[in-house]
Protein backbone atom coordinates (compact mmCIF):
# COMPACT_ATOMS: atom_id res chain seq x y z
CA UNK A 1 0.00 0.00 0.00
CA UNK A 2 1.05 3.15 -1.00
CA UNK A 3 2.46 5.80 1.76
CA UNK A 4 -0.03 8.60 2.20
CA UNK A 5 0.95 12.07 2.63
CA UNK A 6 -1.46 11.99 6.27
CA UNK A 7 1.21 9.05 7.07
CA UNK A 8 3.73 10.92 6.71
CA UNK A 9 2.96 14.07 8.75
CA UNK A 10 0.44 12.61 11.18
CA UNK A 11 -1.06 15.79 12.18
CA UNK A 12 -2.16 18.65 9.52
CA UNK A 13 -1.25 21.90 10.75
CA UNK A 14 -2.44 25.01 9.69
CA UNK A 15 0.54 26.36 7.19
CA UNK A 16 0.53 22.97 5.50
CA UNK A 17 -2.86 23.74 4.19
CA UNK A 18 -2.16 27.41 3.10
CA UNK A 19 1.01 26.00 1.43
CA UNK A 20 -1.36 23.28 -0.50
CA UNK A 21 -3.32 26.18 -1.70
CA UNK A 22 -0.80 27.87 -2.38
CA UNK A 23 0.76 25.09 -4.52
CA UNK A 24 0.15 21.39 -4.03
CA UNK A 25 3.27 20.15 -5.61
CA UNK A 26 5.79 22.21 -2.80
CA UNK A 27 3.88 20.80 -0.40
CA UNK A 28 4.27 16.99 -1.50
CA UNK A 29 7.71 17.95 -2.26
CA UNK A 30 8.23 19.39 1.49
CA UNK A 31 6.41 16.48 3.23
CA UNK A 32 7.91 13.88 1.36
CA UNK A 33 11.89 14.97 1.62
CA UNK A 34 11.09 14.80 4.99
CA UNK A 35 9.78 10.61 5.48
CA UNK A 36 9.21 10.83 8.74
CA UNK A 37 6.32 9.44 10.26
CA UNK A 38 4.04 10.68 13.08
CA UNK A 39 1.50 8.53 13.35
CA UNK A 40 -1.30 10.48 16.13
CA UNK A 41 -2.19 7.90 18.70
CA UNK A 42 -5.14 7.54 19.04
CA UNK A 43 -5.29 8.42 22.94
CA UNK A 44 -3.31 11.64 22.32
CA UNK A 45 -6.52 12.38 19.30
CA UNK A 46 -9.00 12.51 21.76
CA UNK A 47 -7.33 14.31 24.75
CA UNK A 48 -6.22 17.23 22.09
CA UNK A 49 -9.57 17.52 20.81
CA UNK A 50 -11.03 17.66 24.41
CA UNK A 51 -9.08 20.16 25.16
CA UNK A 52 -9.64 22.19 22.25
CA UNK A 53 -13.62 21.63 23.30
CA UNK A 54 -12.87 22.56 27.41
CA UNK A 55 -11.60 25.64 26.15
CA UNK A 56 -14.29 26.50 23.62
CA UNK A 57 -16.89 26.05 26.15
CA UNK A 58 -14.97 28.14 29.07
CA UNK A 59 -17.30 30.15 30.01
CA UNK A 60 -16.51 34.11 29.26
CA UNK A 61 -17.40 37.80 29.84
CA UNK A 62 -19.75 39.78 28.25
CA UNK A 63 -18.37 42.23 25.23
CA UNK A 64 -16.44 41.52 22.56
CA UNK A 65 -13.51 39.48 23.58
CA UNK A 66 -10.52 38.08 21.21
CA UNK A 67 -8.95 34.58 22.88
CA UNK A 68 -5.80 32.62 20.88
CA UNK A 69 -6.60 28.82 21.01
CA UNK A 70 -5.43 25.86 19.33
CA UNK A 71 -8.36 24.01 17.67
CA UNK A 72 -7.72 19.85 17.41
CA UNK A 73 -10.48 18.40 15.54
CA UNK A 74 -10.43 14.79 13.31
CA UNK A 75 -12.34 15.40 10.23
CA UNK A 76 -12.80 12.57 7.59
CA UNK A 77 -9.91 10.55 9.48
CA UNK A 78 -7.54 13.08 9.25
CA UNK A 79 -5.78 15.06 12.43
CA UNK A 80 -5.97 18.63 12.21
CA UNK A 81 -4.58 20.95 13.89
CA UNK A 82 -4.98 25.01 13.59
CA UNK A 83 -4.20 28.02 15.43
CA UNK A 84 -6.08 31.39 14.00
CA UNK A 85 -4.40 34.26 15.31
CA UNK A 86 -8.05 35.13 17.34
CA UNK A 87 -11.37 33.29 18.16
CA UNK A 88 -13.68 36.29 18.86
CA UNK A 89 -16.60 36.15 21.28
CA UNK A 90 -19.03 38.64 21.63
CA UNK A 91 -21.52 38.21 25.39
CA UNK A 92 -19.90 34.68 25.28
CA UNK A 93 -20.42 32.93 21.98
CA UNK A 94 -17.94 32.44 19.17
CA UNK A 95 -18.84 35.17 16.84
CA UNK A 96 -15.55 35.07 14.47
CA UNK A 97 -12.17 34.50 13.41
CA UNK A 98 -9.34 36.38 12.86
CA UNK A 99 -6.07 36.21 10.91
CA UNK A 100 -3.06 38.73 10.36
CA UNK A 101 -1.03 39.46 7.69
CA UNK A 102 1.99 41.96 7.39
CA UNK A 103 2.81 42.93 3.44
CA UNK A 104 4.42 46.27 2.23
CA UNK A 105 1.52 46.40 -1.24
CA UNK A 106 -1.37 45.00 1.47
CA UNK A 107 -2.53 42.49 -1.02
CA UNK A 108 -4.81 39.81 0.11
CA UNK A 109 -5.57 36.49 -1.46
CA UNK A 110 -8.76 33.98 -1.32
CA UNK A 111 -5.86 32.07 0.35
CA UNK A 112 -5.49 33.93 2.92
CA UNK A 113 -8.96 32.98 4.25
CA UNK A 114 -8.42 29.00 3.84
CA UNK A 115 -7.47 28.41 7.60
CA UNK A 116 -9.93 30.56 9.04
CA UNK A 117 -12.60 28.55 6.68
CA UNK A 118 -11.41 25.19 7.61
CA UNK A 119 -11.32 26.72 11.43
CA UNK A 120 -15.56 27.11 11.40
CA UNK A 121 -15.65 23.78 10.22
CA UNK A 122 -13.54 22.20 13.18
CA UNK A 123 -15.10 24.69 15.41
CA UNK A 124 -18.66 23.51 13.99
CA UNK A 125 -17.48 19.87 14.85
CA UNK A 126 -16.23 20.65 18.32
CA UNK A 127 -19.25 22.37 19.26
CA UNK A 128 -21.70 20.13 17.38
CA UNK A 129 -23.50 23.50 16.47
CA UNK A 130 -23.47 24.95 13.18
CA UNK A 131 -22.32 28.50 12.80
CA UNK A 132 -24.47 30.38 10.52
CA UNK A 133 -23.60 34.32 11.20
CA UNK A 134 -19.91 33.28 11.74
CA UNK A 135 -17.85 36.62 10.48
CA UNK A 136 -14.20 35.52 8.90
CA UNK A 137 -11.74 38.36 9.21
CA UNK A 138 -8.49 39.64 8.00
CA UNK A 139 -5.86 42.21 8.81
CA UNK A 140 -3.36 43.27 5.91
CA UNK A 141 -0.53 46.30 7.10
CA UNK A 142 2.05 47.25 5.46
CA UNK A 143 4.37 46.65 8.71
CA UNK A 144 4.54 46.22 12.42
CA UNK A 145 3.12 49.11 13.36
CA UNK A 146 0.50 49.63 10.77
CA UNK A 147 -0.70 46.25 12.34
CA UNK A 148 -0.30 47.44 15.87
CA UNK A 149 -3.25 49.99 14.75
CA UNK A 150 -5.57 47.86 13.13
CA UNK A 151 -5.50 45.30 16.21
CA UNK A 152 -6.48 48.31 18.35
CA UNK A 153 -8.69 49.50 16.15
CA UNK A 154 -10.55 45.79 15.26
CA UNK A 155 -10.79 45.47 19.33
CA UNK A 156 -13.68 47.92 19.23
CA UNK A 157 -14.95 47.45 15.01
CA UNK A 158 -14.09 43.61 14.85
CA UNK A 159 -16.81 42.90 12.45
CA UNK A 160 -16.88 46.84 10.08
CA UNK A 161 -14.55 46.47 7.22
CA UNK A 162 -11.84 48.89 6.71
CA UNK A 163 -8.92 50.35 4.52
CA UNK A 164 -6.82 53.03 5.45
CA UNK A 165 -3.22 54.21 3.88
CA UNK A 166 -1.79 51.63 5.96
CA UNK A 167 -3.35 48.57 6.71
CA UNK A 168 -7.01 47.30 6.19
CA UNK A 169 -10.05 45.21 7.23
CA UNK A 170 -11.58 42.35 5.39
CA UNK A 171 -14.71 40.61 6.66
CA UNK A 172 -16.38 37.70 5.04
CA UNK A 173 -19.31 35.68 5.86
CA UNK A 174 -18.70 32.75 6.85
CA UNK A 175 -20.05 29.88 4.49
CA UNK A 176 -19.82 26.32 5.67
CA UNK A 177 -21.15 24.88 2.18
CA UNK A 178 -18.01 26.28 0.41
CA UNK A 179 -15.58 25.48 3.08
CA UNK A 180 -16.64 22.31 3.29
CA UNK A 181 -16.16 21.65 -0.56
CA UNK A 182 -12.50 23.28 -0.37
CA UNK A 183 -11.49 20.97 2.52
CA UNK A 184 -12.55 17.69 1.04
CA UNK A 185 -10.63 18.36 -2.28
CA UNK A 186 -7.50 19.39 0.14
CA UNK A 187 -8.26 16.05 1.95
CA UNK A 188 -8.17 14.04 -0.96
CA UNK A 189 -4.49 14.50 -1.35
CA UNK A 190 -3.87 13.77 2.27
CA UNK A 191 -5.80 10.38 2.42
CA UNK A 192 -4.00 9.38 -0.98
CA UNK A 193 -7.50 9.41 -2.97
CA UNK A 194 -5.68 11.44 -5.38
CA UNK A 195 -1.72 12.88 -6.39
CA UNK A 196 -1.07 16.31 -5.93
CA UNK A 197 -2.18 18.75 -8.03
CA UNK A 198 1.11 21.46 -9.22
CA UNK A 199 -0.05 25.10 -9.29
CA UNK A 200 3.22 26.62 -11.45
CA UNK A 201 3.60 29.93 -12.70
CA UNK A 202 6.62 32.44 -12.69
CA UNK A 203 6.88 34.08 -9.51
CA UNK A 204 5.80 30.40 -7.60
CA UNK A 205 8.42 28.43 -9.19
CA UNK A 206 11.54 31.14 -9.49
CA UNK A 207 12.05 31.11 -5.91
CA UNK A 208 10.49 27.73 -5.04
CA UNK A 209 13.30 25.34 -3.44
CA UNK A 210 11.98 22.12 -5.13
CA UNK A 211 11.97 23.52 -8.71
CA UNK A 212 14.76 21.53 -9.99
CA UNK A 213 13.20 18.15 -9.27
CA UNK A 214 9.84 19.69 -10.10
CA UNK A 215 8.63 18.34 -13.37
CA UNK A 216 5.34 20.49 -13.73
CA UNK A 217 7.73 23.77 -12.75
CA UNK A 218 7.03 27.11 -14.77
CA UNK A 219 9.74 26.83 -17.80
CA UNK A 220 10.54 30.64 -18.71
């Protein structure tokens, strides 16, 4: 039987998935110079998940509160593991998610949304509830102190989008249809239902560190 990627890593972390999105093939590359497997016990499966659920469920204030917790959650077999930069509650519920990014040209990508996507679903799973009015947001600055200011400013407007000179405010809905879809495709590489899928073009593959033994590469 053939190794699977999952057999390989044993747990799926969060930057594995944005590099699959990013492009499948440097992740198969990345995973597989590596060979070293990490099987998750089953044991150690539950008690990570049940702690990611004790924590969840703790109960909190009232307000808007942002709390940093790592979510465990199995989904179709597979051991994930994801750590959004915030969980936001508002009078003690879940209310969003929250990821940070730091780039000088404050471009965002669809991609940039993938963990906090696949987070509502493990969240959903934890929980056993299904978050409808889930909000899904992101902070772009152009540097460190640019991001300072939109964390202060997104403790008070968590859920208002926002662009200044500087840094900016994306909020998306979240939708547990389409982040459903886009995780069971991504699974289908881990679980070896399918090989991976390359994602070349010029700027990917010039400064990619598997291009030479990268037959699908961008050829210039």
């Amino acid at each position: 039987m053939a190794l699977r990627p999952v057999d390989v890593v044993g747990i799926v972390k969060g930057y594995m998935l944005e590099t699959q999105a990013y492009c499948e093939a440097k992740l198969h590359y990345m995973i597989m110079s590596k060979r070293q497997g990490a099987g998750v016990e089953e044991g150690l499966a539950r008690k990570l998940v049940e702690e990611t659920l004790k924590l969840l469920r703790r109960p909190r204030g009232m307000g808007v509160e942002f709390v940093r917790i790592p979510i465990y959650a199995m989904y179709n077999g597979v051991f994930l593991s994801l750590s959004p930069d915030a969980i936001v509650y508002v009078d003690g519920a879940v209310a969003g998610l929250m990821e940070a990014r730091i780039r000088a040209n404050m471009r965002y990508y669809d991609s940039d949304f993938l963990v906090l996507e696949v987070a509502g679903l493990l969240v959903e799973e934890i929980l056993g509830v299904e978050l409808y009015n889930l909000k899904l947001i992101l902070l772009v600055a152009s540097d460190t102190n640019s991001l300072r200011n939109a964390i202060e400013d997104t403790r008070g407007n968590p859920f208002k989008p926002w662009k200044s000179e500087s840094w900016l405010r994306v909020v998306r809905l979240y939708d547990r249809g389409s982040s459903l879809n886009k995780l069971l495709k991504l699974l289908e590489y881990w679980l070896g239902i399918r090989s991976f899928k390359p994602n070349p073009s010029p700027s990917k593959c010039r400064v990619c560190e598997y291009r030479d033994q990268c037959p699908s590469r961008f050829r210039e």
